[in-house]
PDB file of N, CA and C in Angstrom:
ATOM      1  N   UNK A   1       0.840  -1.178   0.000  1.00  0.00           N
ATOM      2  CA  UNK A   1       0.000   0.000   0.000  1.00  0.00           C
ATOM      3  C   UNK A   1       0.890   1.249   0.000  1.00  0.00           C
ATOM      4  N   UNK A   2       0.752   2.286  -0.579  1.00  0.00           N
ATOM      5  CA  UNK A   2       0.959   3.840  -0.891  1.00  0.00           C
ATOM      6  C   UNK A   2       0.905   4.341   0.228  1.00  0.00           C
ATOM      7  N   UNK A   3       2.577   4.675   0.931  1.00  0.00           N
ATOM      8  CA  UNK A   3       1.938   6.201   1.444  1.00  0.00           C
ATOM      9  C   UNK A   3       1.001   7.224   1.114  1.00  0.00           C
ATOM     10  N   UNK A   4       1.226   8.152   2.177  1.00  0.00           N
ATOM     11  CA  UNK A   4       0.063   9.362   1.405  1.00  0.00           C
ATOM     12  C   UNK A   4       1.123  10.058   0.498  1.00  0.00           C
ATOM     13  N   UNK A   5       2.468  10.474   0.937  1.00  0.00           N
ATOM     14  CA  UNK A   5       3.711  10.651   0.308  1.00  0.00           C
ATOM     15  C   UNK A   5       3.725  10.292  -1.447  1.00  0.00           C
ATOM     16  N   UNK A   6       3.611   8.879  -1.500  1.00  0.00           N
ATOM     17  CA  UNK A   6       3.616   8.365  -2.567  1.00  0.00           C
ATOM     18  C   UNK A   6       2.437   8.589  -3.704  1.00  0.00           C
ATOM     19  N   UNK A   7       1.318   8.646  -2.803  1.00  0.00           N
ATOM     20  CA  UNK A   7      -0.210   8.931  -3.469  1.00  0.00           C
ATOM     21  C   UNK A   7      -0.116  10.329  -4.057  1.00  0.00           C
ATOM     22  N   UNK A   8       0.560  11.384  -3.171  1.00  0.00           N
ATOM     23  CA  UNK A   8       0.449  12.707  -3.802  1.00  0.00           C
ATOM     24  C   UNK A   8       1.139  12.838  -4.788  1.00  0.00           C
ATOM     25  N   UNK A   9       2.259  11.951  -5.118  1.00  0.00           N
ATOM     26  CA  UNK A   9       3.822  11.643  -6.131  1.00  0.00           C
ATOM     27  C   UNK A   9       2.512  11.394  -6.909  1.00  0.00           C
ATOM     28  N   UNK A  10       2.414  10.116  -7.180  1.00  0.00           N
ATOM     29  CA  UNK A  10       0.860   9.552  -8.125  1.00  0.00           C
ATOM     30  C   UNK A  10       0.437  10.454  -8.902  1.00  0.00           C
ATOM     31  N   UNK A  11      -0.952  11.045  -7.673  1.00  0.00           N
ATOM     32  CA  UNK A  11      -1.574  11.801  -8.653  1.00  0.00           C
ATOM     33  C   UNK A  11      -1.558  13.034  -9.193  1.00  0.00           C
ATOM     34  N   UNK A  12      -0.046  13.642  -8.794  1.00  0.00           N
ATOM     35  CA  UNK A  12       0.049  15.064  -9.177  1.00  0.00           C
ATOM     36  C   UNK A  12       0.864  14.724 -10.447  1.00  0.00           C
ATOM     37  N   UNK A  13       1.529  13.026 -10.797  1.00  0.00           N
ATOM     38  CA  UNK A  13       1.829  12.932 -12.313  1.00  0.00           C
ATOM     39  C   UNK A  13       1.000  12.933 -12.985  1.00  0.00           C
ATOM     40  N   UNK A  14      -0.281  12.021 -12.560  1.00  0.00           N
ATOM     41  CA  UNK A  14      -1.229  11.558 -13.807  1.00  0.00           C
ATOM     42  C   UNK A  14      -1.812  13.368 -13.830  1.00  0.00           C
ATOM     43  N   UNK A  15      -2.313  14.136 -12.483  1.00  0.00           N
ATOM     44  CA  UNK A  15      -3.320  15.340 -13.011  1.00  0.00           C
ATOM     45  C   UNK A  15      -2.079  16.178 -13.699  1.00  0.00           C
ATOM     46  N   UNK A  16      -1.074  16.433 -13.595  1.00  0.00           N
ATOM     47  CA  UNK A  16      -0.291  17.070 -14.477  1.00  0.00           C
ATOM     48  C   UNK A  16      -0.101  16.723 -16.189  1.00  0.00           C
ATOM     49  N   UNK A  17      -0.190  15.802 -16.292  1.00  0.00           N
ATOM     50  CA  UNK A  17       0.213  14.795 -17.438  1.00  0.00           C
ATOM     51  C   UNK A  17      -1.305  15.048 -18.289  1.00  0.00           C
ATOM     52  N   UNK A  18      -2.412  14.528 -17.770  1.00  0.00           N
ATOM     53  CA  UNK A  18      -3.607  14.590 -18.317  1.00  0.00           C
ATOM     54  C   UNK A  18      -4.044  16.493 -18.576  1.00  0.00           C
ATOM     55  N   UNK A  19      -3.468  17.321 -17.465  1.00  0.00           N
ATOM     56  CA  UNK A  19      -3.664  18.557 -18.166  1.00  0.00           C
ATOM     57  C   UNK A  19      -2.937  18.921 -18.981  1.00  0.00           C
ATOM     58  N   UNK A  20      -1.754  18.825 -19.545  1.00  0.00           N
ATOM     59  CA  UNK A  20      -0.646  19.147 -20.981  1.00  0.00           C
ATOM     60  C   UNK A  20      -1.741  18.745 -21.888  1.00  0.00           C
ATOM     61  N   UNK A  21      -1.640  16.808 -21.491  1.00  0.00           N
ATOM     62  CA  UNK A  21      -2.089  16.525 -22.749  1.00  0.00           C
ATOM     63  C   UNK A  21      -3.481  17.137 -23.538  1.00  0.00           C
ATOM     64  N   UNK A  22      -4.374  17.421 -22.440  1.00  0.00           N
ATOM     65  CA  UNK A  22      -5.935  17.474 -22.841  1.00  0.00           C
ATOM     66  C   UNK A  22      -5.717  19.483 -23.257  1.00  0.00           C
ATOM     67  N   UNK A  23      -4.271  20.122 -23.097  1.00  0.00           N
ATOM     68  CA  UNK A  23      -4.698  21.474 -23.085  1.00  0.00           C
ATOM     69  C   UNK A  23      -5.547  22.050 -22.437  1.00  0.00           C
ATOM     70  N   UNK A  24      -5.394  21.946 -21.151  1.00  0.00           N
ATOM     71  CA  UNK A  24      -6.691  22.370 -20.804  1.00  0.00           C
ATOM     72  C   UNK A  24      -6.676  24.226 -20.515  1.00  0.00           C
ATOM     73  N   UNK A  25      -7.598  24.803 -20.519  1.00  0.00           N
ATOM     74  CA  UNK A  25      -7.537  25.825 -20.131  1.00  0.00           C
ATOM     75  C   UNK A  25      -7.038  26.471 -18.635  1.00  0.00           C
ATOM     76  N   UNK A  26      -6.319  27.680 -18.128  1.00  0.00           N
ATOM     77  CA  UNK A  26      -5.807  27.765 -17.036  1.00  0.00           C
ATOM     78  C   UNK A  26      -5.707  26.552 -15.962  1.00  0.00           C
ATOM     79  N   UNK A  27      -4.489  26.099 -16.697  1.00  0.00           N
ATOM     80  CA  UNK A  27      -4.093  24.418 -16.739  1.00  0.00           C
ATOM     81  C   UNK A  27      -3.653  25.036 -14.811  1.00  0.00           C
ATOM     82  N   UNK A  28      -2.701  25.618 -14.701  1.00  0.00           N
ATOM     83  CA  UNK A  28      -1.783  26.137 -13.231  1.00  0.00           C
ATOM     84  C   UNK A  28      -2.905  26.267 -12.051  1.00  0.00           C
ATOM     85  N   UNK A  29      -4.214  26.686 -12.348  1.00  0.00           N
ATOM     86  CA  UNK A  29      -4.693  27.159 -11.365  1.00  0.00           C
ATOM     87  C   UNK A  29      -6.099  25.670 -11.341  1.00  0.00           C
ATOM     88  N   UNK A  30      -6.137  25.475 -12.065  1.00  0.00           N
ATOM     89  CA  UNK A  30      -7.043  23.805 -11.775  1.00  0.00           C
ATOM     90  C   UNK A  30      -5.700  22.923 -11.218  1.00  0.00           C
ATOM     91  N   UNK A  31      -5.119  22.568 -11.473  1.00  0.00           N
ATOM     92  CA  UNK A  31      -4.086  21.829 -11.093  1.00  0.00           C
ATOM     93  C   UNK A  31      -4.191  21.852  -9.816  1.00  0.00           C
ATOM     94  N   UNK A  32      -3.964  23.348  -9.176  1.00  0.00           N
ATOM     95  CA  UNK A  32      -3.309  23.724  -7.845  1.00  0.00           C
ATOM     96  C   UNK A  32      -4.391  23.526  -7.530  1.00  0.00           C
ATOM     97  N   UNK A  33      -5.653  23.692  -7.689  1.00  0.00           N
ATOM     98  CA  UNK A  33      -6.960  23.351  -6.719  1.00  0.00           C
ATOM     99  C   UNK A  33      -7.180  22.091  -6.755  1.00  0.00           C
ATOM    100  N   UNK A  34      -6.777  21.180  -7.715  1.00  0.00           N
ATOM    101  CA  UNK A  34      -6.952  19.897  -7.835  1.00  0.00           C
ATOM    102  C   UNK A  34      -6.113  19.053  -6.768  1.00  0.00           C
ATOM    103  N   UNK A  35      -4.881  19.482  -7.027  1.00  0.00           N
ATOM    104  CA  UNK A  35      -3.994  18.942  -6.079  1.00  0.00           C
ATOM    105  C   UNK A  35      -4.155  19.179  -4.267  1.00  0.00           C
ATOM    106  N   UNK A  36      -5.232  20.593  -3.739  1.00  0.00           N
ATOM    107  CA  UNK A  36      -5.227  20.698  -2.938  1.00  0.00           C
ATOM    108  C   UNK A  36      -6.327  19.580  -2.398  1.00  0.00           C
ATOM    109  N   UNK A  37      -7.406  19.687  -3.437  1.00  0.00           N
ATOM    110  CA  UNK A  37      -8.471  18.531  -3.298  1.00  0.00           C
ATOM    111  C   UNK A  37      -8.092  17.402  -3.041  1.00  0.00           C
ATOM    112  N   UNK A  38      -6.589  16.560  -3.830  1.00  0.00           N
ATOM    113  CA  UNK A  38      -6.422  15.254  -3.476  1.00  0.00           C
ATOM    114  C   UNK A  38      -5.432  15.138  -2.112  1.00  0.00           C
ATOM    115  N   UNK A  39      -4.776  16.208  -1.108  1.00  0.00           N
ATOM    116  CA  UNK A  39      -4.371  16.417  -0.520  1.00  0.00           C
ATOM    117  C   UNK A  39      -5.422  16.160   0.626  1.00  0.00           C
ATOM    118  N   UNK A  40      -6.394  16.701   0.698  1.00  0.00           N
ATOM    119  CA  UNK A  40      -7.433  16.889   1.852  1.00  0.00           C
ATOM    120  C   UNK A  40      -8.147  15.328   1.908  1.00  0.00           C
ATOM    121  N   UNK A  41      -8.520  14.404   0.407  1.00  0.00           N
ATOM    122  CA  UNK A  41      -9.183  13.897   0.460  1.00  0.00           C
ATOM    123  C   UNK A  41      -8.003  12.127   0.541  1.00  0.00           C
ATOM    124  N   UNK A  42      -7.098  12.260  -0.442  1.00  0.00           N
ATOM    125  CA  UNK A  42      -6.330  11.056  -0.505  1.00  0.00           C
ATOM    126  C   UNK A  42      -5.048  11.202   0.463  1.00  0.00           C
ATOM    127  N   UNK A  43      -4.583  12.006   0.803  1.00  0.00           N
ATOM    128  CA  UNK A  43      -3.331  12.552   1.220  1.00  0.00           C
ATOM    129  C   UNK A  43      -3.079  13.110   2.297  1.00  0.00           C
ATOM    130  N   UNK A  44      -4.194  12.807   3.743  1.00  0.00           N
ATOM    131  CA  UNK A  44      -4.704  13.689   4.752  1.00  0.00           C
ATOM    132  C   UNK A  44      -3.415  13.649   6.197  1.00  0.00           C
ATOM    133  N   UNK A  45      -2.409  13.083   5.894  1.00  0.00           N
ATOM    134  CA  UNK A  45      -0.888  12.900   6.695  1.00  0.00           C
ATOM    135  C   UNK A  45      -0.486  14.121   6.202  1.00  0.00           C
ATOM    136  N   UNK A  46      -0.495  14.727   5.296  1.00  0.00           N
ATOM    137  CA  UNK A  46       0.404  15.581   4.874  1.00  0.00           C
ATOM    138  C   UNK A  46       0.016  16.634   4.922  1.00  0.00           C
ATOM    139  N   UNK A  47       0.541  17.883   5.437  1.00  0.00           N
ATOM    140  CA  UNK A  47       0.299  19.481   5.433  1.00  0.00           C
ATOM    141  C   UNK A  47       0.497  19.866   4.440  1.00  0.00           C
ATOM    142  N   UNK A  48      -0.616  21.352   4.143  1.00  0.00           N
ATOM    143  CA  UNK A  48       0.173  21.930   3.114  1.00  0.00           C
ATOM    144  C   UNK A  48       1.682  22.253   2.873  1.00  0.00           C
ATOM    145  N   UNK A  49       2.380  22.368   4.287  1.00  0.00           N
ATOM    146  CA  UNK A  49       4.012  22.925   4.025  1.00  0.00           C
ATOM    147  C   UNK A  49       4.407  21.815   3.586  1.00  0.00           C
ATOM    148  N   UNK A  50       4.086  20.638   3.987  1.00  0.00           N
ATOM    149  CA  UNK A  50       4.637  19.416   3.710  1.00  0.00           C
ATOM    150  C   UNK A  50       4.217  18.439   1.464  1.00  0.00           C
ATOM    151  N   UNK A  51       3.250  19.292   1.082  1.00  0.00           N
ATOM    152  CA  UNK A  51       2.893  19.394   0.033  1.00  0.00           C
ATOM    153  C   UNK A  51       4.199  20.570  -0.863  1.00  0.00           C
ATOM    154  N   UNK A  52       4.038  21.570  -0.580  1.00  0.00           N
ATOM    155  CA  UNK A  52       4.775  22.467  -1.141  1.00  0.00           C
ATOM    156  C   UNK A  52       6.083  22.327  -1.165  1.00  0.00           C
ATOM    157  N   UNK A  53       6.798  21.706  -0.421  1.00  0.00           N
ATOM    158  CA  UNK A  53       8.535  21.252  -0.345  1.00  0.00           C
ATOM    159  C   UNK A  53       8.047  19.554  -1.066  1.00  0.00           C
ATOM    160  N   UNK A  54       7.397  18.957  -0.918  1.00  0.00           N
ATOM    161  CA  UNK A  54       7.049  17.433  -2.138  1.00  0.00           C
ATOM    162  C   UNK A  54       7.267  17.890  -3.722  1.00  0.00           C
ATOM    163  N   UNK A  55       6.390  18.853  -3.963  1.00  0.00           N
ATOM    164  CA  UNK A  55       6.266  19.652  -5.042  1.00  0.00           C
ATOM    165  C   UNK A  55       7.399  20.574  -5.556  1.00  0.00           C
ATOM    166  N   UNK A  56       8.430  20.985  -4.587  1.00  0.00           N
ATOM    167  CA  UNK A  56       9.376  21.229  -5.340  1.00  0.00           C
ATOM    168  C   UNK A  56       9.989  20.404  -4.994  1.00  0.00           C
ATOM    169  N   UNK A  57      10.775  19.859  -4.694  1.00  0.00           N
ATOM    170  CA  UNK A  57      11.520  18.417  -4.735  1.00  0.00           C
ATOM    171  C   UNK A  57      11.196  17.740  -5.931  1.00  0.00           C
ATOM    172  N   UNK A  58       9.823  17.457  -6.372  1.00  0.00           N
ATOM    173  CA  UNK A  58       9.404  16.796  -7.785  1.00  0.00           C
ATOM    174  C   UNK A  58      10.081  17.414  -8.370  1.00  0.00           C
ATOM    175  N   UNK A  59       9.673  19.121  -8.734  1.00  0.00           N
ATOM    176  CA  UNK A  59      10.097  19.969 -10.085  1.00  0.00           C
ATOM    177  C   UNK A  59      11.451  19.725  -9.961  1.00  0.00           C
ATOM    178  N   UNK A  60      12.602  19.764  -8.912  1.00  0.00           N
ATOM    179  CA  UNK A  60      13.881  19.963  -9.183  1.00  0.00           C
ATOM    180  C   UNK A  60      14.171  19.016  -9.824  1.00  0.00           C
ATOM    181  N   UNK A  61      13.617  17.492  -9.177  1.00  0.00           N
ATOM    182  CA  UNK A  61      13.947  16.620 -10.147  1.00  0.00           C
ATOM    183  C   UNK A  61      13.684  16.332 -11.612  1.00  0.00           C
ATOM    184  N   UNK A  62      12.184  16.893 -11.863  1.00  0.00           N
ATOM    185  CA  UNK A  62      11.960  17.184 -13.467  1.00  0.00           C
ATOM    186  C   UNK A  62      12.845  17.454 -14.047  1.00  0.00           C
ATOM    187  N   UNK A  63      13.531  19.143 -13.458  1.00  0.00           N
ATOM    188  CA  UNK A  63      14.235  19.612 -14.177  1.00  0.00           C
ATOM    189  C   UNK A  63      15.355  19.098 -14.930  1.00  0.00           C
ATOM    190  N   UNK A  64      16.161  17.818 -13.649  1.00  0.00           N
ATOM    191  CA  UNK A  64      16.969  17.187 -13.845  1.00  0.00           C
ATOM    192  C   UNK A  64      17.450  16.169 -14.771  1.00  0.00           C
ATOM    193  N   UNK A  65      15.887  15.457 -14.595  1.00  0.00           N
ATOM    194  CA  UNK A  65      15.421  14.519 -15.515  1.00  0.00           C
ATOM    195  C   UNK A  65      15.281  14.713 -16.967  1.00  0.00           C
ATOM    196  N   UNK A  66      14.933  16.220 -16.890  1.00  0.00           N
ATOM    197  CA  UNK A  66      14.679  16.541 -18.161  1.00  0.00           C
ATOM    198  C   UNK A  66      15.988  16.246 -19.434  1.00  0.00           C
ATOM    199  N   UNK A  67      17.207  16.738 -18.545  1.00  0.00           N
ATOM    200  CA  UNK A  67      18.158  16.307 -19.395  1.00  0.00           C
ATOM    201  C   UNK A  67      18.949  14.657 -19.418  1.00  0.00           C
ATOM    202  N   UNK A  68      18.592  14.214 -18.474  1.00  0.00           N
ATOM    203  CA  UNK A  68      18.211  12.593 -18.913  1.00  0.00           C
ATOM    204  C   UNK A  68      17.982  12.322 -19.770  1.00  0.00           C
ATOM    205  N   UNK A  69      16.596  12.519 -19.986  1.00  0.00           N
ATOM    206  CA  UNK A  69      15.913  11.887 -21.078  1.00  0.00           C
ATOM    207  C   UNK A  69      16.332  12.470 -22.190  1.00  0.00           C
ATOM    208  N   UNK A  70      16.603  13.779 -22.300  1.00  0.00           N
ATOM    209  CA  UNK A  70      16.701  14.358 -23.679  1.00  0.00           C
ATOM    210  C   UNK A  70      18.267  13.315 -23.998  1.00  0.00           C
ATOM    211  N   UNK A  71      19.371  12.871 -22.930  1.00  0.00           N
ATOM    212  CA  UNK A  71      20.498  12.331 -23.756  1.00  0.00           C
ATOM    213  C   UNK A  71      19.882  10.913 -23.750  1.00  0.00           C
ATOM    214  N   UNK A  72      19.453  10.582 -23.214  1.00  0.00           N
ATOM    215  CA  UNK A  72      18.912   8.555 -23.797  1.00  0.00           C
ATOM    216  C   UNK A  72      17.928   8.867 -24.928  1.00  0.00           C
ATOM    217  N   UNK A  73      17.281  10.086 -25.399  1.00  0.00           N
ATOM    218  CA  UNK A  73      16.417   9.968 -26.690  1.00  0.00           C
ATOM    219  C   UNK A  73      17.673   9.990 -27.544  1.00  0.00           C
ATOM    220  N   UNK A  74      18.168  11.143 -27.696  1.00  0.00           N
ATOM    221  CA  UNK A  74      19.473  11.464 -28.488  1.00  0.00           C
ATOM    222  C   UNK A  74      20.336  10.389 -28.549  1.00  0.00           C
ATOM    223  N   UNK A  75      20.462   9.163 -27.828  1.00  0.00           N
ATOM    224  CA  UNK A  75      21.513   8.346 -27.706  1.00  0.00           C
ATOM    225  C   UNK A  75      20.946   7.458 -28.676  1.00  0.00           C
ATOM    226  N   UNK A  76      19.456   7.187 -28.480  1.00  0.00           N
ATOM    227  CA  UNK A  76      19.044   6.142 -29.552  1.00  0.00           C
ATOM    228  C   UNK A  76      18.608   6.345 -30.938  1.00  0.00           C
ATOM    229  N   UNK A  77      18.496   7.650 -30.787  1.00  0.00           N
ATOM    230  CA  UNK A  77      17.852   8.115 -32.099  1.00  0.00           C
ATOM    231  C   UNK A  77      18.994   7.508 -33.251  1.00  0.00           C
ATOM    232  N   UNK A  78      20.119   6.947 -32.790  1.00  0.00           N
ATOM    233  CA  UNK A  78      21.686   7.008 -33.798  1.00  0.00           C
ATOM    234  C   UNK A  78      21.786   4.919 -33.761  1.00  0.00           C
ATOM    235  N   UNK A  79      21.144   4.411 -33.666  1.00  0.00           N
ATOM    236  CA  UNK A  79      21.275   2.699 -33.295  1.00  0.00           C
ATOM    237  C   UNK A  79      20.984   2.464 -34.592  1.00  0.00           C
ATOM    238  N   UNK A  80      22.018   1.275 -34.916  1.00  0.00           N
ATOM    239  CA  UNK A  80      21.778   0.591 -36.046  1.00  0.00           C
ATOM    240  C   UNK A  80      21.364  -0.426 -36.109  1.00  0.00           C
ATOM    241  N   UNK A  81      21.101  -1.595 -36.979  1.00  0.00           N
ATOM    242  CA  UNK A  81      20.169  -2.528 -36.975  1.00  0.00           C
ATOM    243  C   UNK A  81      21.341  -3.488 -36.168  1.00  0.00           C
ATOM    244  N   UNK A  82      22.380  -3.832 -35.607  1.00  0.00           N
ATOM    245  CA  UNK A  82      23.015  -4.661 -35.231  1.00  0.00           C
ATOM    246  C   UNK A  82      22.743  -4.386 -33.995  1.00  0.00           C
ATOM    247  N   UNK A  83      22.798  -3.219 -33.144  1.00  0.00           N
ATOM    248  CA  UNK A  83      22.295  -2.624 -32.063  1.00  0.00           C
ATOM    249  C   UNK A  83      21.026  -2.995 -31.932  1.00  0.00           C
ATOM    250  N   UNK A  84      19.848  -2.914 -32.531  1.00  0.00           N
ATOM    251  CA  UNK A  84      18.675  -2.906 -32.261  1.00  0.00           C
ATOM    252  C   UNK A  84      18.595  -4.650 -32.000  1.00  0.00           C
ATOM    253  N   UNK A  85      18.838  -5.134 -32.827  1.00  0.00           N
ATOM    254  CA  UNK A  85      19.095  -6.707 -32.493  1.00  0.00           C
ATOM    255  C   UNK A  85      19.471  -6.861 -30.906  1.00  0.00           C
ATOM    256  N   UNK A  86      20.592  -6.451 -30.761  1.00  0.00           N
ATOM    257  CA  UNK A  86      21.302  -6.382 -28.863  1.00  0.00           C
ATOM    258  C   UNK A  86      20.318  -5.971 -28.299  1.00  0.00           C
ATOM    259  N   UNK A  87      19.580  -4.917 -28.291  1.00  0.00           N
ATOM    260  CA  UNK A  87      18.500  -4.375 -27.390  1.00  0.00           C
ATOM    261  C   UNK A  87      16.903  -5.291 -27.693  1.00  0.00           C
ATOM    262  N   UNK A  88      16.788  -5.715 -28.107  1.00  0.00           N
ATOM    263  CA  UNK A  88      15.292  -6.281 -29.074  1.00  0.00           C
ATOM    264  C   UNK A  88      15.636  -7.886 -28.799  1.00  0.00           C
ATOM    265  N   UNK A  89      16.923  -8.491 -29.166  1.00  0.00           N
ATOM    266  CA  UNK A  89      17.079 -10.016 -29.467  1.00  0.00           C
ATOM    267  C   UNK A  89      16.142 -10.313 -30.459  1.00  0.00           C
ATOM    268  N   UNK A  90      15.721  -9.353 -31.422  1.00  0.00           N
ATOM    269  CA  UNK A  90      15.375  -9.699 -32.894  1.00  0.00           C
ATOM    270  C   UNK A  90      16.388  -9.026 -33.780  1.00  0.00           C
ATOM    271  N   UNK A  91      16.311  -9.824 -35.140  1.00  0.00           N
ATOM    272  CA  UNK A  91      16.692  -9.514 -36.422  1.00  0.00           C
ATOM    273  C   UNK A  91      16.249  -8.399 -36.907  1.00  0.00           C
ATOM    274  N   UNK A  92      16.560  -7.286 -37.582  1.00  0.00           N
ATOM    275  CA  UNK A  92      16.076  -6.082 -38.182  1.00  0.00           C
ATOM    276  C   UNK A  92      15.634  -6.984 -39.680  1.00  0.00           C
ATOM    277  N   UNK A  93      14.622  -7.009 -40.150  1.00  0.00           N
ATOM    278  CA  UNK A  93      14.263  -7.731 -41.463  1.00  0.00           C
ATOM    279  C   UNK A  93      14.476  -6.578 -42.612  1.00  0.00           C
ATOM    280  N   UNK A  94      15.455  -7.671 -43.513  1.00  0.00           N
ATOM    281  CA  UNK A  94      16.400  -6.797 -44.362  1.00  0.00           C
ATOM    282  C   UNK A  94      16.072  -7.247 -45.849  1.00  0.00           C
ATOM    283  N   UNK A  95      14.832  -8.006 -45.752  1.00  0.00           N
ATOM    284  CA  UNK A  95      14.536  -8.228 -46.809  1.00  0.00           C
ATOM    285  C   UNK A  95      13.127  -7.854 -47.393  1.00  0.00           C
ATOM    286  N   UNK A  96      13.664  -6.716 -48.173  1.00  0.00           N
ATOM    287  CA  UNK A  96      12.502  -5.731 -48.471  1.00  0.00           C
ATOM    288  C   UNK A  96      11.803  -5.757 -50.134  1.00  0.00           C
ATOM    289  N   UNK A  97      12.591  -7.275 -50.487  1.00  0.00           N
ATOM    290  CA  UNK A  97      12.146  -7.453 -52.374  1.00  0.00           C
ATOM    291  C   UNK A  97      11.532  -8.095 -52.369  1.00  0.00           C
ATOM    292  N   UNK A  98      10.592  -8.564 -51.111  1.00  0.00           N
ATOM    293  CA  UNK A  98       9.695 -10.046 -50.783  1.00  0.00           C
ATOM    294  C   UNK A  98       9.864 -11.136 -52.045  1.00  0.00           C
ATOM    295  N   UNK A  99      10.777 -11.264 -52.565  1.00  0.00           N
ATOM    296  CA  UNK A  99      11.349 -12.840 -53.148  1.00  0.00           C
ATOM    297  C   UNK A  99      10.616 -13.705 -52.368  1.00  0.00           C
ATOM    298  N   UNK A 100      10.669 -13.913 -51.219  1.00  0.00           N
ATOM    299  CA  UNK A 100      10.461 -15.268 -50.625  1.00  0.00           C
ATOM    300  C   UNK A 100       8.590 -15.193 -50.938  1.00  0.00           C
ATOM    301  N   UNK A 101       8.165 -14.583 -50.984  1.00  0.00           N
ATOM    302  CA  UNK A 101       6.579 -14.681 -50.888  1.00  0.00           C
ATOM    303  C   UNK A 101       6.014 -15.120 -52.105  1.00  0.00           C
ATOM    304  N   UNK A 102       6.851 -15.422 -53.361  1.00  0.00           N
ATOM    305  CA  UNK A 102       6.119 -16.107 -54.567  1.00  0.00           C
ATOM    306  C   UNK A 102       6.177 -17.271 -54.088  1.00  0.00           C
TER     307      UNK A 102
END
């Protein structure tokens, strides 16, 4: 079972994540009421001070993360089919004159 710790980690990815994606309108200020809502209702161990230092602790790590990910996208974007084999343990299929299908 989830801390409340962990629960607020949870759902302040998915309500963050689902507001980018859906665009929502004054995405910052539903969020922040949203998040206070799952605080009171899923998350009731935790104070607001204790919310607001969670919440930046997340972002610093975003931030961090952010350039993570940008070098493991960049790292793979460059793999060749002998590589993809190592990572996959499949064959890259290199036969693109379908001969074999008559």
């Amino acid at each position: 079972m989830l801390n409340d710790r962990e629960k607020l980690i949870l759902h302040f990815c998915c309500t963050i994540t689902i507001a980018k994606l859906t665009g929502l309108p004054h995405r910052d200020t539903i969020v922040e009421k949203m998040i206070s809502d799952i605080r009171k209702e899923r998350c009731r161990s935790l104070s607001e001070e204790d919310v607001i230092s969670l919440l930046d602790e997340i972002n610093e790590e975003m931030l961090v993360g952010k350039n993570m990910f940008k070098h493991l996208i960049d790292e793979r974007k460059h793999i060749t089919g002998k590589e993809i084999r190592n990572i996959t343990g499949e064959r890259p299929n290199k036969n693109t004159n379908w001969s074999d299908m008559r």
